[in-house]
Every structure is written in structure tokens, then in C-alpha cells.
N, C-alpha and C. Protein backbone atom coordinates (compact mmCIF):
# COMPACT_ATOMS: atom_id res chain seq x y z
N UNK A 1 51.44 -3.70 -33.61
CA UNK A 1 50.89 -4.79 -32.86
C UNK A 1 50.68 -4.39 -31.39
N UNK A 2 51.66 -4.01 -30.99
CA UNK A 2 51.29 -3.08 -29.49
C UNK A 2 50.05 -2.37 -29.27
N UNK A 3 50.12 -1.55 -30.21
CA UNK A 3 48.96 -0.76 -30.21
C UNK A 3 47.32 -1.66 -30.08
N UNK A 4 47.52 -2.39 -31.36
CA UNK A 4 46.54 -3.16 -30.85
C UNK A 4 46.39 -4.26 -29.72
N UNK A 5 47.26 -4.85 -29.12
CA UNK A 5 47.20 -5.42 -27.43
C UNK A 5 47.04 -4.46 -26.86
N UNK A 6 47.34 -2.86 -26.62
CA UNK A 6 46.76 -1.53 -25.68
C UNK A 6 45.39 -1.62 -25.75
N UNK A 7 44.61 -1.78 -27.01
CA UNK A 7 43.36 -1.21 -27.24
C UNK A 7 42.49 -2.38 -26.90
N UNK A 8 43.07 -3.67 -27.42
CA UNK A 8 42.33 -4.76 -26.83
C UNK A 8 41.98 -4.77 -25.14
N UNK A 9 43.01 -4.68 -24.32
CA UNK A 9 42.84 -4.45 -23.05
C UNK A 9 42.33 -3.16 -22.52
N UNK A 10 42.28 -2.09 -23.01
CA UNK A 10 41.39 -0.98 -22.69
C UNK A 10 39.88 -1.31 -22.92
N UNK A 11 39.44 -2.06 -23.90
CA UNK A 11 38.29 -2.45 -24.50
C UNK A 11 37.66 -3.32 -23.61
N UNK A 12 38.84 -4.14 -23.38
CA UNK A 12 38.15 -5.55 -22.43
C UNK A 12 37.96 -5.29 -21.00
N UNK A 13 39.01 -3.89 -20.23
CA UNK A 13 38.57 -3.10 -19.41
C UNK A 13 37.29 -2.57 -18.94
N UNK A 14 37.32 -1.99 -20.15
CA UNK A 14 35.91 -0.87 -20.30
C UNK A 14 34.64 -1.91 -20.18
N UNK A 15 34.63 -3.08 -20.85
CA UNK A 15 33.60 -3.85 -21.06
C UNK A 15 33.31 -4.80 -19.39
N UNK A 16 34.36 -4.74 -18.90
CA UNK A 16 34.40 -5.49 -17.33
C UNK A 16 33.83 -4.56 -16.45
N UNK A 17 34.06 -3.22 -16.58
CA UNK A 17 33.59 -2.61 -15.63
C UNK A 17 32.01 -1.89 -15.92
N UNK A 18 31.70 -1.44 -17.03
CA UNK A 18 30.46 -2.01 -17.36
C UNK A 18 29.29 -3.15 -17.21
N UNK A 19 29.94 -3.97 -17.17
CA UNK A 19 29.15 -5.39 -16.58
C UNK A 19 29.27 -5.69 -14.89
N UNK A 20 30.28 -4.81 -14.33
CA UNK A 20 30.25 -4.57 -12.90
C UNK A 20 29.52 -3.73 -12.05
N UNK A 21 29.10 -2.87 -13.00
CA UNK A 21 27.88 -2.06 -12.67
C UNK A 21 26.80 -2.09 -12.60
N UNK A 22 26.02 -1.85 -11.41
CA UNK A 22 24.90 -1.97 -10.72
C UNK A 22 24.05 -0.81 -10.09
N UNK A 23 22.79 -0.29 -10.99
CA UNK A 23 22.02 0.67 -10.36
C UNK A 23 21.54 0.10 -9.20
N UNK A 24 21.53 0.91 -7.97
CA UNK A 24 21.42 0.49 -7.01
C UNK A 24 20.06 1.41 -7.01
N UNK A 25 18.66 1.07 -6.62
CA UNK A 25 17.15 1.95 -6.56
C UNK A 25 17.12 1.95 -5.22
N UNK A 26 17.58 1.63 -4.28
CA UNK A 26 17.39 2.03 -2.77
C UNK A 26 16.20 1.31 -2.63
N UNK A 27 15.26 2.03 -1.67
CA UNK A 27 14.09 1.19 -1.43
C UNK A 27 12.99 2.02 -2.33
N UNK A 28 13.23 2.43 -3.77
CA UNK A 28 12.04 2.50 -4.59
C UNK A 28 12.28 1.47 -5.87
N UNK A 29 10.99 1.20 -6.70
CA UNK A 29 11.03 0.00 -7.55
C UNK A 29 11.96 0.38 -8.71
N UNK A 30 12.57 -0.19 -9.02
CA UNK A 30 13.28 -0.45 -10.65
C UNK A 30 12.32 -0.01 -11.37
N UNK A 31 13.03 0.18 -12.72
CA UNK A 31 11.69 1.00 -14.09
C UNK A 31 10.77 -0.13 -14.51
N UNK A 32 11.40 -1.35 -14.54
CA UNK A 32 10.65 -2.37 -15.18
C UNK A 32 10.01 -3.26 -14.28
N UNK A 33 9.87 -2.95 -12.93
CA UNK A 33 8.95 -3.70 -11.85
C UNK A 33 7.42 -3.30 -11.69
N UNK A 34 6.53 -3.76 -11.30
CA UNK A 34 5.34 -3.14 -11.25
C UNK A 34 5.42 -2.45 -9.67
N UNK A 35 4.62 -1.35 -9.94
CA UNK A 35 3.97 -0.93 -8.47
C UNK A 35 2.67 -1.20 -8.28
N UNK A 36 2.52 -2.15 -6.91
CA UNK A 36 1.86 -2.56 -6.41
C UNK A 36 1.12 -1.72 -5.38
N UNK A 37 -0.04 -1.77 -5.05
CA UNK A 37 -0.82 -1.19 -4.33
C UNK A 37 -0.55 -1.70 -2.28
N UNK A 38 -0.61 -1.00 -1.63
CA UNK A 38 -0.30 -1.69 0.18
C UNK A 38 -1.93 -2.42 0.35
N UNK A 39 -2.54 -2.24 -0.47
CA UNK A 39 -4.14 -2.51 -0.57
C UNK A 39 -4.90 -2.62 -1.44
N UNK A 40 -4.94 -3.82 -2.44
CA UNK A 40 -4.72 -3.82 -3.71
C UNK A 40 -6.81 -3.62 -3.40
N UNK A 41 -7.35 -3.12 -4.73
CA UNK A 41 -8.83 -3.25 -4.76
C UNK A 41 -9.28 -4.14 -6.20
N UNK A 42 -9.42 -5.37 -5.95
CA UNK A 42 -10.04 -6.21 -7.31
C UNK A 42 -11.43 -6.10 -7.44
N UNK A 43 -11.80 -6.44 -9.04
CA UNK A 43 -13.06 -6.12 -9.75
C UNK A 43 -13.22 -8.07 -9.40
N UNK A 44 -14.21 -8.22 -8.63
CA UNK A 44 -14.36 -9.87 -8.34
C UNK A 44 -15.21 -10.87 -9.52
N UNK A 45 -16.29 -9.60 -10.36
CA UNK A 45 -17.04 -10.14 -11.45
C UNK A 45 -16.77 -9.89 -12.90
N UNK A 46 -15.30 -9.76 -12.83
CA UNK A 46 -14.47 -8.78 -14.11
C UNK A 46 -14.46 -10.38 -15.22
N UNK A 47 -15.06 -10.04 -16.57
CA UNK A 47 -15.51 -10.94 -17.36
C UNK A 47 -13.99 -10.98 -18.02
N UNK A 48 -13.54 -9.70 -18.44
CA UNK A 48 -12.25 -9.81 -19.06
C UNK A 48 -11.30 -8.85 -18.24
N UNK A 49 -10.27 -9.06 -18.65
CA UNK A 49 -8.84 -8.12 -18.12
C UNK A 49 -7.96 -8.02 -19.25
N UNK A 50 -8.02 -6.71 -19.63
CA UNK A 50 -7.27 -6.12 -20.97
C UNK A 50 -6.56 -4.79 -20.60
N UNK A 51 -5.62 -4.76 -19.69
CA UNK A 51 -4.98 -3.79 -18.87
C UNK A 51 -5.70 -3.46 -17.85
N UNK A 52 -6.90 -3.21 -17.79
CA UNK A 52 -7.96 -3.00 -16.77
C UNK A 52 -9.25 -3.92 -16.57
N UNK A 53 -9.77 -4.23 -15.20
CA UNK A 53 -10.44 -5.36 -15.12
C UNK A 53 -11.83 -4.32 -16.21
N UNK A 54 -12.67 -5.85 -16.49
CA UNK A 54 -13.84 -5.47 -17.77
C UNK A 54 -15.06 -6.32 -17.34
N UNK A 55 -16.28 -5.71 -16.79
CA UNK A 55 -17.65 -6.46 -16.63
C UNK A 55 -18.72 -5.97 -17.66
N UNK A 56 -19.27 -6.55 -17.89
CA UNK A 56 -20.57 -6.33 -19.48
C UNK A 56 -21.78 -5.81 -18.91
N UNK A 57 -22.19 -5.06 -19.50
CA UNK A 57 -23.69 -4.47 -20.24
C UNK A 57 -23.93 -4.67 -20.80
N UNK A 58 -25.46 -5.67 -21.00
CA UNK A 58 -25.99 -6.55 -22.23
C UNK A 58 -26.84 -5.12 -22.29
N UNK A 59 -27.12 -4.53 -23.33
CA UNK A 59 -27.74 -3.27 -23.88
C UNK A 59 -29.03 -3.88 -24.73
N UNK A 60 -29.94 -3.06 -24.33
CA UNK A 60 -31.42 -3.18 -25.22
C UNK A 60 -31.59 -2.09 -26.08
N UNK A 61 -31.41 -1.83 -27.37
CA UNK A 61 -31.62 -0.85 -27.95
C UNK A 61 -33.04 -0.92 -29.00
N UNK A 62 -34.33 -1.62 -28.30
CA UNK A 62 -35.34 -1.61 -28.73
C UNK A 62 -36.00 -0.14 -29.05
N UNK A 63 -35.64 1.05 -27.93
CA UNK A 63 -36.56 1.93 -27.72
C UNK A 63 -35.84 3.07 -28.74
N UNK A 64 -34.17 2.54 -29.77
CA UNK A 64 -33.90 2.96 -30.14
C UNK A 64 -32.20 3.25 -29.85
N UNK A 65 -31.50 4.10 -30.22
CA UNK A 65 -29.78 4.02 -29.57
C UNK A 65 -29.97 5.32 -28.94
N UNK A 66 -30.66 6.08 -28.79
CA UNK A 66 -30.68 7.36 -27.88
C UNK A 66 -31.19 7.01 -26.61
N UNK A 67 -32.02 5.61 -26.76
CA UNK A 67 -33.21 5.66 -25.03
C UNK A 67 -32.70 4.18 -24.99
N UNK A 68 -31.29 3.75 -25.42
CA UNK A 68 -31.13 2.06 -24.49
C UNK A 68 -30.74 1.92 -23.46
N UNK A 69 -31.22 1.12 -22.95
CA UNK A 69 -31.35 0.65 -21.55
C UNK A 69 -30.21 -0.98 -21.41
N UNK A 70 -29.74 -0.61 -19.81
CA UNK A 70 -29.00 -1.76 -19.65
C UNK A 70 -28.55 -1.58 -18.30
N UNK A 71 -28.58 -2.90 -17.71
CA UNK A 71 -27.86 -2.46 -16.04
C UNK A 71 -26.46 -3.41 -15.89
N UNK A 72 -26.10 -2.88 -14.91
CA UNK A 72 -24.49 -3.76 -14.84
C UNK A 72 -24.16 -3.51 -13.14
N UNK A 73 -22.92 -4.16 -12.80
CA UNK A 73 -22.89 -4.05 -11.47
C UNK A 73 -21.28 -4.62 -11.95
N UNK A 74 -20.43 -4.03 -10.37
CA UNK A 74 -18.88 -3.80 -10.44
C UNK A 74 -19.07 -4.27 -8.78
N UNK A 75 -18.32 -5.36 -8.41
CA UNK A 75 -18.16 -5.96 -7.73
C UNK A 75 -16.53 -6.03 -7.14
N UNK A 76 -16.66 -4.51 -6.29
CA UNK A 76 -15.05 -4.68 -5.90
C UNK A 76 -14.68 -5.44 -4.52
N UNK A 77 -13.39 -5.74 -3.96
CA UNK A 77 -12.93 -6.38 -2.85
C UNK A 77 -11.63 -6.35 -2.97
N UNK A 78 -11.14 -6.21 -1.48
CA UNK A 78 -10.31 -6.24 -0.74
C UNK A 78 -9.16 -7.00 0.18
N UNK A 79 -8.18 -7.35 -0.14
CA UNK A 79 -7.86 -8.67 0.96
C UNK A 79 -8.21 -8.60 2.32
N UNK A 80 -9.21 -10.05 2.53
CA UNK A 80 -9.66 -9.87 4.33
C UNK A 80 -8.89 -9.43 5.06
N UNK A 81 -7.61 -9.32 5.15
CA UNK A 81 -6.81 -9.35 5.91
C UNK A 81 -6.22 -7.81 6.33
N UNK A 82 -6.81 -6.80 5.10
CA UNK A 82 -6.55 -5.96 5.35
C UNK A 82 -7.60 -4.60 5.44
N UNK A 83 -8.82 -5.40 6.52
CA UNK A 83 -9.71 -4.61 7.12
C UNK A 83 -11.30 -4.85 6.57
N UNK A 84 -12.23 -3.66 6.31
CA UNK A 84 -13.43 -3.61 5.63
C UNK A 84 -13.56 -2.79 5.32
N UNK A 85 -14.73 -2.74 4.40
CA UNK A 85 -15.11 -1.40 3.28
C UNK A 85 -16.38 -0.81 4.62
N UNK A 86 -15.90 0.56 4.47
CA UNK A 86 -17.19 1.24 5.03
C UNK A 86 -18.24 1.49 4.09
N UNK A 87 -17.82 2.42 3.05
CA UNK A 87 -18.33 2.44 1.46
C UNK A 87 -17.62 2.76 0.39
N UNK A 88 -18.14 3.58 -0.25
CA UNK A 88 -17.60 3.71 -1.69
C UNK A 88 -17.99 5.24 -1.53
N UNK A 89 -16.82 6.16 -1.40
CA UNK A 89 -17.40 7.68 -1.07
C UNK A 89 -17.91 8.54 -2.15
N UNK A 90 -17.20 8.17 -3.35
CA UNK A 90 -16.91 8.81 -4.78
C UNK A 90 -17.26 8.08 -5.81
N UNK A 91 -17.60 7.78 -6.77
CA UNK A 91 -17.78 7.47 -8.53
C UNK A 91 -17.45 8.32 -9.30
N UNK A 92 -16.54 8.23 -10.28
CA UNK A 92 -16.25 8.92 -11.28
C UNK A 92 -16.36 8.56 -12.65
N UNK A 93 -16.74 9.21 -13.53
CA UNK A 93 -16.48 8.17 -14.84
C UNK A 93 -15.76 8.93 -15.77
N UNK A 94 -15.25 8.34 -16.84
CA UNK A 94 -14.68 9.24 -18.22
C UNK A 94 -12.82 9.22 -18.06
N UNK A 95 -12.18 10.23 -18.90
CA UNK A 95 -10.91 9.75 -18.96
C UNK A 95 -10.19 10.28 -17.34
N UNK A 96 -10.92 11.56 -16.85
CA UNK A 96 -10.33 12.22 -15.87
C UNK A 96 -10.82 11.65 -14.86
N UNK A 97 -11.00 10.55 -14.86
CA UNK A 97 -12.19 10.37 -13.48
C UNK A 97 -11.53 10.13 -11.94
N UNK A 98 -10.00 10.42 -11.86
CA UNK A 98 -9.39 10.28 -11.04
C UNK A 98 -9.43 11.32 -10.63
N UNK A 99 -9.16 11.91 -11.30
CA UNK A 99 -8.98 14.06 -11.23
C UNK A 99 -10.53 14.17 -10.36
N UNK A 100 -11.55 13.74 -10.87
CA UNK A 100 -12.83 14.02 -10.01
C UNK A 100 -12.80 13.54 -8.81
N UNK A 101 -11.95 12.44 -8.60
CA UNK A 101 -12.60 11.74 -7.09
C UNK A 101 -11.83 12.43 -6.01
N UNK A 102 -11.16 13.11 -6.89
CA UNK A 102 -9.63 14.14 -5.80
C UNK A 102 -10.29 15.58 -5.72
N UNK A 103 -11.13 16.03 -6.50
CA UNK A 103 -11.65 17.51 -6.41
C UNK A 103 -13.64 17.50 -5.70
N UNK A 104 -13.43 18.31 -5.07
CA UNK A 104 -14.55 18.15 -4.26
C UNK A 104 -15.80 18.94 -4.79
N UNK A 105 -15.76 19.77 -5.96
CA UNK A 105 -16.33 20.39 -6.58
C UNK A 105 -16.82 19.68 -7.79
N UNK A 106 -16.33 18.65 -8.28
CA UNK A 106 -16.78 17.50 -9.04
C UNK A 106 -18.02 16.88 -9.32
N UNK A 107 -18.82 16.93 -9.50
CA UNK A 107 -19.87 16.32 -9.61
C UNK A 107 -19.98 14.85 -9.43
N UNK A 108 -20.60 14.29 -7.95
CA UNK A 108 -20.54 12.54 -7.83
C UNK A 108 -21.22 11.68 -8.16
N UNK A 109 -20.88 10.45 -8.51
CA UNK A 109 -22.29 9.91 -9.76
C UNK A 109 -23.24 9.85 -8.69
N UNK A 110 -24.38 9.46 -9.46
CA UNK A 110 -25.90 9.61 -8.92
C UNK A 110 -25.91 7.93 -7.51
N UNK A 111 -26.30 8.34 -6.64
CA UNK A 111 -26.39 7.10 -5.70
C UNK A 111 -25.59 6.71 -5.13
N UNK A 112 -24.21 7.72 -4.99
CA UNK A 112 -22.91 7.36 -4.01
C UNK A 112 -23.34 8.52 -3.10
N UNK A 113 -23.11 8.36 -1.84
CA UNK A 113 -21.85 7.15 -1.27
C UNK A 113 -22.55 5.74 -1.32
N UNK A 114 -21.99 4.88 -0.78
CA UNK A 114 -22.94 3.45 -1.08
C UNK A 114 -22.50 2.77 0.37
N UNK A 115 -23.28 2.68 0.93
CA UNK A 115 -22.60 1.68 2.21
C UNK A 115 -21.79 0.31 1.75
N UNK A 116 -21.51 0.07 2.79
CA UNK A 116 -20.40 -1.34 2.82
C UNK A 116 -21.52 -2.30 3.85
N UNK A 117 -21.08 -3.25 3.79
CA UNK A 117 -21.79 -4.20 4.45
C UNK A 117 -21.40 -5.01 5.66
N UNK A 118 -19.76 -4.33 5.94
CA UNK A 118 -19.32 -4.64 7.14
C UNK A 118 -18.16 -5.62 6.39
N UNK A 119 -18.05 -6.02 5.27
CA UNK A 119 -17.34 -7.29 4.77
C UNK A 119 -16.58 -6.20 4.26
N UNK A 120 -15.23 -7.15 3.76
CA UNK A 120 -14.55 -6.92 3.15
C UNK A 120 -15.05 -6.60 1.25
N UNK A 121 -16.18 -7.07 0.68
CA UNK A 121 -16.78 -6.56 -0.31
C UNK A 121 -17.47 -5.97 -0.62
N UNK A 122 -17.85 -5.01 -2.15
CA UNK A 122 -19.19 -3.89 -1.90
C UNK A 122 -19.46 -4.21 -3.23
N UNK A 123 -20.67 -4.05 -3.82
CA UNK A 123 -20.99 -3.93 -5.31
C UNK A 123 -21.72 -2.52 -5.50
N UNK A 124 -21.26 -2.42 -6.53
CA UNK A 124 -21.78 -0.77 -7.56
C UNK A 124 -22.72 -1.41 -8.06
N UNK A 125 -24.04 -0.85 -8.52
CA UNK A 125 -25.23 -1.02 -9.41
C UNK A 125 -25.77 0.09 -10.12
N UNK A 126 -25.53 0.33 -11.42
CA UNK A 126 -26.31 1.35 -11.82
C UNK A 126 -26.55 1.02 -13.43
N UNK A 127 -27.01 1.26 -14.25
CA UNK A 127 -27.89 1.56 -15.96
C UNK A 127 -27.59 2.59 -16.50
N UNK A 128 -27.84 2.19 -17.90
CA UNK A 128 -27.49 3.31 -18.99
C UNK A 128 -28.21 4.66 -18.66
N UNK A 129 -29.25 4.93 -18.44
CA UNK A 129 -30.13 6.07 -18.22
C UNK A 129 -29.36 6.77 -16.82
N UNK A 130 -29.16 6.44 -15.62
CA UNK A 130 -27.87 7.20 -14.91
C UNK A 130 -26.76 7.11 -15.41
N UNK A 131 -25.94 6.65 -16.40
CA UNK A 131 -24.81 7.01 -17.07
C UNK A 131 -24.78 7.82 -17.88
N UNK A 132 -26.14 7.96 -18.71
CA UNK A 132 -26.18 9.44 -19.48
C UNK A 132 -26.44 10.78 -18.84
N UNK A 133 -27.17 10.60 -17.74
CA UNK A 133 -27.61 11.60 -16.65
C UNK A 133 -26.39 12.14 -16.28
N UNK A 134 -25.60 11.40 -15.79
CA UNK A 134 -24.56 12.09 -15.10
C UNK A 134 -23.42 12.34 -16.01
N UNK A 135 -23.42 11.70 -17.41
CA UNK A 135 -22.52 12.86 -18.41
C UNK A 135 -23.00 13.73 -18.59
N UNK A 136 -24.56 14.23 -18.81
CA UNK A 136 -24.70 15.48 -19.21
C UNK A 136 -25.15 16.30 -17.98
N UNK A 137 -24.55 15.65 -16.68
CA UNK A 137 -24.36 16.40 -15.20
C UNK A 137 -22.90 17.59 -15.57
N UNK A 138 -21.99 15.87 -16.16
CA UNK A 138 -20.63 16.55 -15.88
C UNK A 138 -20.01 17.64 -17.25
N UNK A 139 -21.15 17.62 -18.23
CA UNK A 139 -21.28 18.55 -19.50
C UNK A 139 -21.65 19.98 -19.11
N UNK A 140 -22.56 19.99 -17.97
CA UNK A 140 -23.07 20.97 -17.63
C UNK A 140 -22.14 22.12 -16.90
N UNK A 141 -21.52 21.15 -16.22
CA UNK A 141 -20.47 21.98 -14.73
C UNK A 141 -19.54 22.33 -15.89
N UNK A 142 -19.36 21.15 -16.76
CA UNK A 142 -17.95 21.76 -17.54
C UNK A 142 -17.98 23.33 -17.92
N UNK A 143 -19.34 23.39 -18.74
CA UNK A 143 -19.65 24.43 -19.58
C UNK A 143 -19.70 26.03 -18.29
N UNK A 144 -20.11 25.46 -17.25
CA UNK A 144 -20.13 26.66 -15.93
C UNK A 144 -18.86 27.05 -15.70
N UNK A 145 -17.66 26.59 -15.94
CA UNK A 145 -16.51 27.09 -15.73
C UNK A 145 -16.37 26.30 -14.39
N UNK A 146 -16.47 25.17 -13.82
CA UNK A 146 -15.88 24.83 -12.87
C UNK A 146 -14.48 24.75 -13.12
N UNK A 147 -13.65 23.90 -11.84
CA UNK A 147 -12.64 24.02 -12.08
C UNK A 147 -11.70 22.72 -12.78
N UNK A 148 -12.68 21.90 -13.27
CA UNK A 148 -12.14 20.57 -13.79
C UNK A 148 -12.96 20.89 -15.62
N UNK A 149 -12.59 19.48 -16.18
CA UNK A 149 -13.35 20.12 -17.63
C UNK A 149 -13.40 18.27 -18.35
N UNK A 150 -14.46 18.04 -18.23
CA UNK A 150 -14.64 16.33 -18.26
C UNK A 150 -14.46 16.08 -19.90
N UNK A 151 -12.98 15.36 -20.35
CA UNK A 151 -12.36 15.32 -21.11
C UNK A 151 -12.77 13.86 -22.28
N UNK A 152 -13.89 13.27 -21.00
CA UNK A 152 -14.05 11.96 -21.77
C UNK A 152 -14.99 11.75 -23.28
N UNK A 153 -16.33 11.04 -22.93
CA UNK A 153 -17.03 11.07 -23.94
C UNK A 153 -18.34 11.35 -24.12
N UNK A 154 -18.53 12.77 -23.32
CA UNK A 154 -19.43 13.65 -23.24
C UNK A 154 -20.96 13.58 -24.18
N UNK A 155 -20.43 14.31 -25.59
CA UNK A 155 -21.28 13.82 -26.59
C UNK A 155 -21.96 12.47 -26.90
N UNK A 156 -21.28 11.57 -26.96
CA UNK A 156 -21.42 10.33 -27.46
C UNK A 156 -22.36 9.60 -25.86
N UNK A 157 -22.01 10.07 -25.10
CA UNK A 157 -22.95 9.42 -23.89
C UNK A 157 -24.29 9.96 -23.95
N UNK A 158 -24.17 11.66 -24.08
CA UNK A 158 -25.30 11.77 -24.04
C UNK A 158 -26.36 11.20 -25.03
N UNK A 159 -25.42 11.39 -26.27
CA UNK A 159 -26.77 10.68 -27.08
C UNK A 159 -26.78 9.43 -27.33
N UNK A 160 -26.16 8.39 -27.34
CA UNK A 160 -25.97 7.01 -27.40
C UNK A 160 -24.93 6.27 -27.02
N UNK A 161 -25.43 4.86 -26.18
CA UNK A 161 -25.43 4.23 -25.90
C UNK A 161 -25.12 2.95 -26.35
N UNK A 162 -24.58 2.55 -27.07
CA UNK A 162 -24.82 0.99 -27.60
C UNK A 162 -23.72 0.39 -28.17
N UNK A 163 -23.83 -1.02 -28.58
CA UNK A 163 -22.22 -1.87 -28.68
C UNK A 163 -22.02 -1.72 -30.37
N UNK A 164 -20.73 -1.56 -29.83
CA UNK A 164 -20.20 -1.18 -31.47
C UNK A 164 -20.20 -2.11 -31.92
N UNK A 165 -20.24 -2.29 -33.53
CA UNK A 165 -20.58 -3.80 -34.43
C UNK A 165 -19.04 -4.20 -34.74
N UNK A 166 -17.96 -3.92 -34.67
CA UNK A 166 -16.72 -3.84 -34.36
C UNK A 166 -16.30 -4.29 -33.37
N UNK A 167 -15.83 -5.86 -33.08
CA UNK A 167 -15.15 -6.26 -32.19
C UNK A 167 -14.07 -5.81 -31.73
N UNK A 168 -13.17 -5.26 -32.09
CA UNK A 168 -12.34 -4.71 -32.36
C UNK A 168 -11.87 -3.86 -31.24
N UNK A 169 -13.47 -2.53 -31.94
CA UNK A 169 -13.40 -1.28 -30.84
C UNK A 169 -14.49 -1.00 -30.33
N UNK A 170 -14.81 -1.82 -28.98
CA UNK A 170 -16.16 -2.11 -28.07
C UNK A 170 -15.84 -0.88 -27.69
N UNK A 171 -17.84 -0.45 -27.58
CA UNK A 171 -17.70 0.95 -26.61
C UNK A 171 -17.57 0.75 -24.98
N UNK A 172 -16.80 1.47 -24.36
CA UNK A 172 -17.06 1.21 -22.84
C UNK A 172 -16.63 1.84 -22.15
N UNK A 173 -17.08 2.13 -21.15
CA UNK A 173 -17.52 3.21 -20.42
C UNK A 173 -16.34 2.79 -19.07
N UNK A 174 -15.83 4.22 -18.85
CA UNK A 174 -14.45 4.31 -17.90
C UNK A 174 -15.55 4.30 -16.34
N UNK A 175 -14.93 3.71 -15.77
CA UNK A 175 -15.27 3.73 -14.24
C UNK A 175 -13.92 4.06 -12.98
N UNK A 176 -14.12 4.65 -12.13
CA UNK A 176 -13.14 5.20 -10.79
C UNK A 176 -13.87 4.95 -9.48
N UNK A 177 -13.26 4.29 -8.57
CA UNK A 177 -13.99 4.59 -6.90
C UNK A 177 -13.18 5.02 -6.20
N UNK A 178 -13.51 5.76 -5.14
CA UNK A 178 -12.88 6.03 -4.05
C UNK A 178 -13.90 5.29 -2.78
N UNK A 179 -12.85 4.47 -1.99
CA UNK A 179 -13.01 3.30 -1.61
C UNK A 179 -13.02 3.58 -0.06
N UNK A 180 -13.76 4.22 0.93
CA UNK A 180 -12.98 4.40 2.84
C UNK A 180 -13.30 3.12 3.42
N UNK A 181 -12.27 2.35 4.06
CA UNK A 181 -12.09 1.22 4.96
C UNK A 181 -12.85 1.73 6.03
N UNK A 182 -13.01 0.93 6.92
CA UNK A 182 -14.05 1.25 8.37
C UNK A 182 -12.97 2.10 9.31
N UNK A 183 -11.96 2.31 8.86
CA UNK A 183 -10.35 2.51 9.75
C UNK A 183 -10.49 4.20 9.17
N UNK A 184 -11.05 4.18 8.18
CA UNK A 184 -10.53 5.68 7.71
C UNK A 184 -9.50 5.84 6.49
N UNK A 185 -9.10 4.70 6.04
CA UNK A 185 -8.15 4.41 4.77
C UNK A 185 -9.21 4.43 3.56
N UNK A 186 -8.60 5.89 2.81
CA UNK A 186 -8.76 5.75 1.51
C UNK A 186 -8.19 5.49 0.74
N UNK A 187 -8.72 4.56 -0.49
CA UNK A 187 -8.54 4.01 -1.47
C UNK A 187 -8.54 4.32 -2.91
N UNK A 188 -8.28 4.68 -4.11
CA UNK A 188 -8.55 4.42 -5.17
C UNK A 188 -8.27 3.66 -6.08
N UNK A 189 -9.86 2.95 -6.69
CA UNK A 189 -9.33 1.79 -7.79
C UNK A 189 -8.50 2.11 -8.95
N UNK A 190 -8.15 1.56 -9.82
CA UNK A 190 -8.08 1.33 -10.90
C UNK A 190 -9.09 1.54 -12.02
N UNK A 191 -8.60 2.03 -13.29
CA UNK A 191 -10.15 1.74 -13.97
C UNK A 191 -10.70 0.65 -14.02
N UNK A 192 -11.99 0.68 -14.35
CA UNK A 192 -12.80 -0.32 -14.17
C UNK A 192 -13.93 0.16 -15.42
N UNK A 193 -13.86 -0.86 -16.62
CA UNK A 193 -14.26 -0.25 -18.06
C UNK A 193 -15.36 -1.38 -17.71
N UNK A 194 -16.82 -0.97 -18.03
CA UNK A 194 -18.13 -1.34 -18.54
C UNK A 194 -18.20 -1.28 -20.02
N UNK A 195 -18.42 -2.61 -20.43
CA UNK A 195 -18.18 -3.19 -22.16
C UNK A 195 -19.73 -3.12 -22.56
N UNK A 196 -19.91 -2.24 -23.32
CA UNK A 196 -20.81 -2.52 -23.83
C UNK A 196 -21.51 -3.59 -24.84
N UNK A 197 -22.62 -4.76 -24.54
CA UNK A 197 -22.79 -5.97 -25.55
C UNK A 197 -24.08 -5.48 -26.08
């Protein structure tokens, strides 16, 4: 009987000081907190949010799924409070497209940089026909031996375009900016996925 009143109180010990314990993270976040941006950049015309904000491309595939056509626009912003967009220095697209906006040898989409308008907001504008252009930009450099190797969806851009009949698994196209404030603060978004309809 002793034995077991020893073990009970070693147990009930062990279990007190366990529950007295406290990871202390200093001033970085806990595992299960989010990290937040000092300058967050929102998609303002984002139709859906499914881990990453989502704006549509209504797609015309009259001329066929190799030559469809479609335009879209990404409407990012800034809290007023924390300055203005000069422009948008960089575009990237595909899975690495972060890796591009950081390497200067990268190939930049077609029509950046993009001015800012003095506001705190800027919109992207571009179509399927420069989204295939500039995959089989970034197909090209790959194949040259640059020093990056565009991991996304190379093939499938170049030759088509169009919304999968599968709700399920919409095609859509990865988007990246690199963002300079009028101050000289750079930025990078988040992805920013173009849904193909």
C-alpha cells in the first residue's frame, strides 16, 4: 500500500509540474500563431479566398483551346496609413515565382514595372496571350541554363488555356508582385491565383 501512495504522489508530482510549464517564445510567434506582414498587401477585387486571394478570367475559347483569349486585372492595396505604392517593380508567375522576383536574371512579365498612381492602390492588367508569351519566355531561359529553372506549368500554358470542366480542379494561374512604396519599401505579395472560367 505504501508503495502505491509513493507512486500516486510522484505521478501527481510529475503531472503538476508539467502543467506548470510554460514555453516562453520571447518576442518571436508561437507555432500555432499566424505571421503577419508590418505591411500587409490585399487583392481588393479577390472573388474568392481559398488560402490565397482568387480573381476570374472569363476565357473565350472560340478560336479554339490553343488561341483563347481572356483579360483579368489584380487589384492590390495597402493600408493608407502605411504610405503609397510607387509601382509594382516585378511580376512573377508559376510555382517559383517568388524565387524570380528575388533573382535579377529572371525574366519579368511583359509590361512591368507599372506605375502607382500616387495612392495607396495599383491594378495589374494583362490576358491569356501575355500569359502564354511569357511562359514560353520563362521555358526558354530555363532551357539556356540560367540560373533559376521555372518549375510551374510550362507545357500546359504554352499550349492551353482554358477552364477545367471539373469544379473541383479549376485551372489557375499563380501570380507574385514585388511591390516599392514611394519611401523605398519593398514588398512582396502573397500568391495571387487567376481562376480560370
Amino acid at each position: 500500500m505504501k508503495n502505491i501512495v509513493l507512486k500516486f504522489f510522484a505521478l501527481l508530482l510529475l503531472a503538476v509540474s508539467f502543467a506548470a510549464c510554460k514555453k516562453d517564445y520571447g518576442n518571436k510567434l508561437g507555432p500555432l500563431q499566424d505571421s503577419l506582414a508590418a505591411i500587409p498587401i490585399t487583392v481588393t477585387n479577390q472573388v474568392y479566398f481559398e488560402r490565397f486571394p482568387v480573381v476570374t478570367a472569363k476565357v473565350d475559347t472560340t478560336q479554339g483551346p490553343t488561341n483563347s483569349t481572356g483579360t483579368f486585372s489584380i487589384a492590390l492595396s495597402i493600408p493608407a496609413d502605411k504610405g503609397k505604392i510607387k509601382e509594382i517593380t516585378k511580376i512573377a508567375m508559376g510555382n517559383s515565382g517568388v524565387s524570380y522576383l528575388q533573382n535579377s536574371s529572371a525574366p519579368n512579365y511583359p509590361g512591368a514595372p507599372i506605375a502607382g498612381n500616387g495612392s495607396n492602390t495599383i491594378t495589374f492588367s494583362s490576358d491569356l496571350p501575355t500569359v502564354r508569351a511569357y511562359s514560353r519566355q520563362l521555358a526558354a531561359s530555363a532551357v539556356k541554363g540560367t540560373a533559376y529553372v521555372f518549375t510551374g506549368q510550362t507545357k500546359r500554358l504554352s499550349q492551353t488555356l482554358t477552364p477545367n470542366p471539373t469544379p473541383q480542379t479549376p485551372n489557375q494561374l499563380r501570380f507574385f508582385f514585388l511591390v516599392t512604396l514611394e519611401d523605398g519599401t519593398q514588398l512582396i505579395s502573397t500568391e495571387v491565383d487567376v481562376r480560370l472560367i
